[in-house]
C-alpha atoms as a PDB file:
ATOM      1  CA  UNK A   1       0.000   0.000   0.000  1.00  0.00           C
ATOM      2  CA  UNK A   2       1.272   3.767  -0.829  1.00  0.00           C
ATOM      3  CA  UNK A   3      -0.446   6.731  -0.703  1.00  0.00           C
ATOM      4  CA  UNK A   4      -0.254   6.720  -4.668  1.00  0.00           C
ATOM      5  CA  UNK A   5      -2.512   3.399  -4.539  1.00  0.00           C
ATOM      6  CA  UNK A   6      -4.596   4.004  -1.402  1.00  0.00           C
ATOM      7  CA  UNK A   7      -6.480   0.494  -2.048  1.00  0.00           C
ATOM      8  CA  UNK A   8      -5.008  -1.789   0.645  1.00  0.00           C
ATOM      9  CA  UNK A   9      -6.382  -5.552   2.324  1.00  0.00           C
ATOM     10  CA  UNK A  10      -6.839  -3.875   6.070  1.00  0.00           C
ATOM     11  CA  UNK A  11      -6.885  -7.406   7.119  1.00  0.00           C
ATOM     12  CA  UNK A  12      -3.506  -8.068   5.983  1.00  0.00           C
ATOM     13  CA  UNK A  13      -2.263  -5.128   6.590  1.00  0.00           C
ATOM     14  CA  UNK A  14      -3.795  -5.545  10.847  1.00  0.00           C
ATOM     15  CA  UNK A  15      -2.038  -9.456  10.491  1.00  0.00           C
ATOM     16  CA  UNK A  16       1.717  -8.210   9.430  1.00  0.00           C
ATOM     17  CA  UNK A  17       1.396  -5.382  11.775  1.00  0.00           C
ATOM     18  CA  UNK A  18       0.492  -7.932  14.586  1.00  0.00           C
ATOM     19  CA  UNK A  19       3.003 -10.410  13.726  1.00  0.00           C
ATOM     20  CA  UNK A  20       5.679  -7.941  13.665  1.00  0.00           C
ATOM     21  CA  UNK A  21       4.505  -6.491  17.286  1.00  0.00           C
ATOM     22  CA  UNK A  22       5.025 -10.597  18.562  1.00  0.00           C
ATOM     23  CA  UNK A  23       8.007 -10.832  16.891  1.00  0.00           C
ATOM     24  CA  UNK A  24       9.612  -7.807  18.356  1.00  0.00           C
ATOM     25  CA  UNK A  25       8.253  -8.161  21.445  1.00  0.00           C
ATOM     26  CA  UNK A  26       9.676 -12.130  21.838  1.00  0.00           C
ATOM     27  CA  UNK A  27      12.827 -11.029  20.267  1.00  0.00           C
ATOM     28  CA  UNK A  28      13.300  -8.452  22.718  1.00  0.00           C
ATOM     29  CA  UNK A  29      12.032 -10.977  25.642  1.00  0.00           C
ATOM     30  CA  UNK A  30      14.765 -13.893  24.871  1.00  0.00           C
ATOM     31  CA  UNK A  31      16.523 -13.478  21.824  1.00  0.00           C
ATOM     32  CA  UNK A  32      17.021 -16.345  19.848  1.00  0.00           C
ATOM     33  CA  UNK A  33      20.193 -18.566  19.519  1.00  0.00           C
ATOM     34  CA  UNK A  34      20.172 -21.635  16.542  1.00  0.00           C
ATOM     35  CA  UNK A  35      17.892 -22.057  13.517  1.00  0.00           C
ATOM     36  CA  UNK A  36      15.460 -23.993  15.880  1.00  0.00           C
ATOM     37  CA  UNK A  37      15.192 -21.180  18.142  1.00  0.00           C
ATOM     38  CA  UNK A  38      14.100 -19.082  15.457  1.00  0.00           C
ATOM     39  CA  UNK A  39      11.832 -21.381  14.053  1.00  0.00           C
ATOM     40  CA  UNK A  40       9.614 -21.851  16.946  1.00  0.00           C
ATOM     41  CA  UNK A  41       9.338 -18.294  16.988  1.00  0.00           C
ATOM     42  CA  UNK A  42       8.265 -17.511  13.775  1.00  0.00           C
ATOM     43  CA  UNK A  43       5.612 -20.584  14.523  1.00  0.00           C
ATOM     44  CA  UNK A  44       4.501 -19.008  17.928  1.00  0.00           C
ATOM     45  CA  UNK A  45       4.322 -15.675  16.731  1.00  0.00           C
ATOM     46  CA  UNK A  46       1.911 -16.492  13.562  1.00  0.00           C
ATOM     47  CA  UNK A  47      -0.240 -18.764  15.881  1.00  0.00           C
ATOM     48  CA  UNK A  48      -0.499 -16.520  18.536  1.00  0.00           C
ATOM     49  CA  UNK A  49      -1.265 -13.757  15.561  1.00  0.00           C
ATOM     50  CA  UNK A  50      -3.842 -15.649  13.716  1.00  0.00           C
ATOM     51  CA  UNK A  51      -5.248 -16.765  17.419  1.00  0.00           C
ATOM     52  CA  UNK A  52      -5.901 -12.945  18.214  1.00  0.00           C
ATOM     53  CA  UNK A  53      -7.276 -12.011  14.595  1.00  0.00           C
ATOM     54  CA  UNK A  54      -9.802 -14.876  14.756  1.00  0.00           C
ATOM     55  CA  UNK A  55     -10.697 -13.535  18.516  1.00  0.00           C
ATOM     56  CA  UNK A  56     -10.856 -10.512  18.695  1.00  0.00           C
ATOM     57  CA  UNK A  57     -14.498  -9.065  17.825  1.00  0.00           C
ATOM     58  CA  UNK A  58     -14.762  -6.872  15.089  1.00  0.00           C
ATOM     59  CA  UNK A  59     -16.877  -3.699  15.496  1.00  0.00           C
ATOM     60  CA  UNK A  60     -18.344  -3.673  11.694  1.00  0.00           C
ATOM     61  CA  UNK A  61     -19.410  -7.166  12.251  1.00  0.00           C
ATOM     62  CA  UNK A  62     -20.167  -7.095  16.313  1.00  0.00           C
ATOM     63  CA  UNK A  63     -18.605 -10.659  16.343  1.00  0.00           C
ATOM     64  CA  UNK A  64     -15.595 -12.226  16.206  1.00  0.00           C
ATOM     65  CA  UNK A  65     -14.187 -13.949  12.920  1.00  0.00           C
ATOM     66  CA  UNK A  66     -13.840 -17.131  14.026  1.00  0.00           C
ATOM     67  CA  UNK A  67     -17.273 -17.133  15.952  1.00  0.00           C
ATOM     68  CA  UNK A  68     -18.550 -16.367  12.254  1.00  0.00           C
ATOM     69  CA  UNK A  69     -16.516 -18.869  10.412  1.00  0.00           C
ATOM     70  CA  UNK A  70     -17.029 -21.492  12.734  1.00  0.00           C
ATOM     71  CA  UNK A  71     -20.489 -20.633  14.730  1.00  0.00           C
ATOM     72  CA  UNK A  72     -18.854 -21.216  17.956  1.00  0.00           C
ATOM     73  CA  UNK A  73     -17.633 -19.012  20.352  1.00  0.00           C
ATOM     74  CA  UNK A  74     -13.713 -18.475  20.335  1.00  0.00           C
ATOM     75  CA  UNK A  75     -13.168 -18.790  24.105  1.00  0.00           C
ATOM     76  CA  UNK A  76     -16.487 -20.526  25.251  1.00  0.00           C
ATOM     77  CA  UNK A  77     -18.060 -23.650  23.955  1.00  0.00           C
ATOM     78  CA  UNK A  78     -21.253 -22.453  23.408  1.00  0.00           C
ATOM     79  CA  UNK A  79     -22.640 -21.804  19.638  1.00  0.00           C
ATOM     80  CA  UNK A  80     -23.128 -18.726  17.852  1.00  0.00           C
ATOM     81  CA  UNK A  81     -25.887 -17.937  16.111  1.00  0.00           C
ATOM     82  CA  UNK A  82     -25.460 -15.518  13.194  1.00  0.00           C
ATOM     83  CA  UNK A  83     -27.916 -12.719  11.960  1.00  0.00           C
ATOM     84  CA  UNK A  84     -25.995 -12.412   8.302  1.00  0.00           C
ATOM     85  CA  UNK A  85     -28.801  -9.883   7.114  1.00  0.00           C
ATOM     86  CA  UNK A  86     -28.461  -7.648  10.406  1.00  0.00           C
ATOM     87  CA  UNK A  87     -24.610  -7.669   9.929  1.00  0.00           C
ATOM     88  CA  UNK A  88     -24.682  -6.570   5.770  1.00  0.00           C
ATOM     89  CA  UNK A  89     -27.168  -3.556   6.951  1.00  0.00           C
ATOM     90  CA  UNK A  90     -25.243  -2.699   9.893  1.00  0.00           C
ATOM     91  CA  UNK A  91     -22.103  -2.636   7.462  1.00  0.00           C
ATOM     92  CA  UNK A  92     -23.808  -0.878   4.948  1.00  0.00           C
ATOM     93  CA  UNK A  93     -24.707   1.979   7.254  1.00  0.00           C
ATOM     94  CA  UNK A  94     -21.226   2.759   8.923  1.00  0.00           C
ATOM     95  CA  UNK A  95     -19.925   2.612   5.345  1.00  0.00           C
ATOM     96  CA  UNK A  96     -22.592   5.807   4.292  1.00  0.00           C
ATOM     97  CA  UNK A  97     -21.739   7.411   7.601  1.00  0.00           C
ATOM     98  CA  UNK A  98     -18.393   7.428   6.693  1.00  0.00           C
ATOM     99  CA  UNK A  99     -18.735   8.434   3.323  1.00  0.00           C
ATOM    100  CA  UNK A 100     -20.830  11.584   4.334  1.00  0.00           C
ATOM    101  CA  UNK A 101     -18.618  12.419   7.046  1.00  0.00           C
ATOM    102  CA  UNK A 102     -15.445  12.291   4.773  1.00  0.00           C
ATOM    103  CA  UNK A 103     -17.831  13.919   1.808  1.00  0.00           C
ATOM    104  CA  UNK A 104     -18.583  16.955   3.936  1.00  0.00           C
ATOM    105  CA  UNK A 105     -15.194  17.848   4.036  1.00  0.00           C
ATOM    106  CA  UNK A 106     -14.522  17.438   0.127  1.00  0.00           C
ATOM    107  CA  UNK A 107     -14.816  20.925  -2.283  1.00  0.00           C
ATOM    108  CA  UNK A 108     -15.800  20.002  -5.141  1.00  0.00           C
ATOM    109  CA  UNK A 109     -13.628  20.699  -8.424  1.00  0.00           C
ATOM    110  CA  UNK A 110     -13.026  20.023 -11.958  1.00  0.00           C
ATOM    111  CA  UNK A 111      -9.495  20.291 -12.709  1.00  0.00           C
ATOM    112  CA  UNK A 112      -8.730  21.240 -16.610  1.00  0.00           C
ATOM    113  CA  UNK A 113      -5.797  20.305 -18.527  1.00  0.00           C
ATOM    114  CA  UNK A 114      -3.008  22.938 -19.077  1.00  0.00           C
ATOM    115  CA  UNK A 115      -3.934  24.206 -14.823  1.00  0.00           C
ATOM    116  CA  UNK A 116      -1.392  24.039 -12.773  1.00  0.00           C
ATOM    117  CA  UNK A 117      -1.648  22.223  -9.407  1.00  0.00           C
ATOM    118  CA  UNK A 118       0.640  21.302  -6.017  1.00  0.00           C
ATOM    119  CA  UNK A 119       1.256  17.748  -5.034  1.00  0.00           C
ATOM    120  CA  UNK A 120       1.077  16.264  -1.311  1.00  0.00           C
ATOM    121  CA  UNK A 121       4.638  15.110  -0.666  1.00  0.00           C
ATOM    122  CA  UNK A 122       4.371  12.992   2.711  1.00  0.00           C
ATOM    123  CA  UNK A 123       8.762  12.789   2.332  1.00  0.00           C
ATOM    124  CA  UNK A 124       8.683  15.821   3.277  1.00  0.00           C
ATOM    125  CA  UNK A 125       9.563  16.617   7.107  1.00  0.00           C
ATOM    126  CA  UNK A 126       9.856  19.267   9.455  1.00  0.00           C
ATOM    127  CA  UNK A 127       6.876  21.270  11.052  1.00  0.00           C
ATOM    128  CA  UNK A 128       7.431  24.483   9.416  1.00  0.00           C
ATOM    129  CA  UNK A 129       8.423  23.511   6.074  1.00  0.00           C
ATOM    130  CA  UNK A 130       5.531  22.851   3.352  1.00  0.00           C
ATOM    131  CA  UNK A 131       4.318  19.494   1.990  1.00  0.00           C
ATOM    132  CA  UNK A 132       3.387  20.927  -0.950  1.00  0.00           C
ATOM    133  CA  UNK A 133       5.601  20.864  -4.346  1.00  0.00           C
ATOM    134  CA  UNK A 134       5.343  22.396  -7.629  1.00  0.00           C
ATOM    135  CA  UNK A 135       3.245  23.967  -9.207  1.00  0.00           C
ATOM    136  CA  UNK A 136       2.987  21.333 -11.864  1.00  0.00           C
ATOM    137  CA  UNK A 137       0.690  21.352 -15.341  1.00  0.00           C
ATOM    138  CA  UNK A 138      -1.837  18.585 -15.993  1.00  0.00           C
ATOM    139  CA  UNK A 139      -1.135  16.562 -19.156  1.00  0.00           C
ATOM    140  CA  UNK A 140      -4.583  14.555 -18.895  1.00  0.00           C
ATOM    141  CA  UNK A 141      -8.084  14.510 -16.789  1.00  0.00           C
ATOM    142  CA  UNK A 142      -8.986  10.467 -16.222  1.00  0.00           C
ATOM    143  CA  UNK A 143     -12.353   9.693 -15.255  1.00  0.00           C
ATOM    144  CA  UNK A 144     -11.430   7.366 -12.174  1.00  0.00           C
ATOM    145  CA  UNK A 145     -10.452  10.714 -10.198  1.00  0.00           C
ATOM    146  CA  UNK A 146      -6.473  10.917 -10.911  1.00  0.00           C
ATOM    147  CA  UNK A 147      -4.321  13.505 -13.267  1.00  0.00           C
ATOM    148  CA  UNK A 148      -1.134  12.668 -15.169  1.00  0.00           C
ATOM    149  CA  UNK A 149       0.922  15.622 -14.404  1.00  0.00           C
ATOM    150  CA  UNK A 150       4.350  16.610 -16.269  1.00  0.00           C
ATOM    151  CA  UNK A 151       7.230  16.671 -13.835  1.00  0.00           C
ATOM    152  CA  UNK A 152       9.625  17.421 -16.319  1.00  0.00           C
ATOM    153  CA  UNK A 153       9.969  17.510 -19.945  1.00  0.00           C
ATOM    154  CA  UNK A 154       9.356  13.621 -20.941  1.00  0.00           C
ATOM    155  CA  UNK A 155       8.593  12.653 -17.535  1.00  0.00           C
ATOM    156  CA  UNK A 156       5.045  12.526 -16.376  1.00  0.00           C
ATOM    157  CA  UNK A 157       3.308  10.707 -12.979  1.00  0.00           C
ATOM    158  CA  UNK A 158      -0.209   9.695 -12.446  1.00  0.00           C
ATOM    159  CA  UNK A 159      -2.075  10.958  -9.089  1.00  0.00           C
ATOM    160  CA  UNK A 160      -4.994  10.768  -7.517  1.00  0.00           C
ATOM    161  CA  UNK A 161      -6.610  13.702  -7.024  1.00  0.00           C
ATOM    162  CA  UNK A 162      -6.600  13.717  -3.284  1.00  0.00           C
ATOM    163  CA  UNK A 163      -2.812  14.506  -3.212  1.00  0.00           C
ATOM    164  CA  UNK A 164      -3.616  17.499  -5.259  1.00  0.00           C
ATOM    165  CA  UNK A 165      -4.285  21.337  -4.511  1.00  0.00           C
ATOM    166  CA  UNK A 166      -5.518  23.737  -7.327  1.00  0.00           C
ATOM    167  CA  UNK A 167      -2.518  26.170  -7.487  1.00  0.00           C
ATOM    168  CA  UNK A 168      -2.766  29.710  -7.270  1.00  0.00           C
ATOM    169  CA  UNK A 169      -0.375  31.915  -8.891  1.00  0.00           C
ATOM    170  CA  UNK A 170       0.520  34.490  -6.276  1.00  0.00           C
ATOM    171  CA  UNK A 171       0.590  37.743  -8.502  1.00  0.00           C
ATOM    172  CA  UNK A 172      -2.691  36.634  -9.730  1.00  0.00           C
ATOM    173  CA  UNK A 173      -4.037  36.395  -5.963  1.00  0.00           C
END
């Protein structure tokens, strides 16, 4: 995942971040000697991972994973009864209140080719110094919400429009 291809698998994502917390966290604890050492580690640290994933209840779904998967309780043995339709609805509504809440913020603009426009650049550090670069011009408009820009001559990049601020030329201002 980068922030010029903000489509990600969260799940994934939440597992290798977990594993990597175990991992650092045994590591740290008793550091391993030999090959076998190791081994077991890697094989503690993805069961303990995939353990915690499977029990931990999700609040989208107001279950656990595993309690889904398997209609049984992680921790108890006692079955669990599943409401699918309840859970797609409930879903379906924190998705829209998300999408308004995020949608309120948006302004809404067409951006034109031959405009010149700033790019977010997150590599950028220091608390007084701006993320912003450019100005660049846009070569092409797509319909899926990004603009090729021209970096230099015979260079271009592709972003989405969300790293993007219209710019405005100061003497203009």
């Amino acid at each position: 995942t980068t922030s010029k291809n903000p489509q990600s698998n969260a799940i994934c994502e939440r597992m290798h971040q977990t594993v990597a917390t175990i991992l650092k966290t045994s590591i740290e604890a008793s550091p391993p000697q030999n090959d076998d050492d190791v081994n077991n580690l890697v094989e503690d640290a993805l069961a303990a991972a995939m353990h915690g994933l499977r029990a931990t209840v999700s609040t989208t779904l107001k279950a656990t994973p595993g309690g889904l998967a398997f209609s049984r309780d992680m921790f108890l043995n006692v079955p669990l009864v599943a409401d699918w339709q309840t859970i797609q609805r409930h879903r379906e509504q924190l998705v829209n209140k998300t999408l308004q809440k995020s949608n309120k913020k948006r302004i809404n603009y067409d951006y034109r080719v031959g405009q010149k426009i700033l790019k977010y650049d997150k590599s950028l550090s220091g608390k007084l110094s701006s993320k912003m670069t450019g100005p660049y011009e846009i070569q092409r408009v797509h319909t899926n919400g990004t603009v090729t820009i021209s970096l230099r001559p015979q260079v271009s990049e592709r972003l989405n429009v969300r790293r993007t601020v219209p710019y405005k030329d100061p003497v203009q201002a």
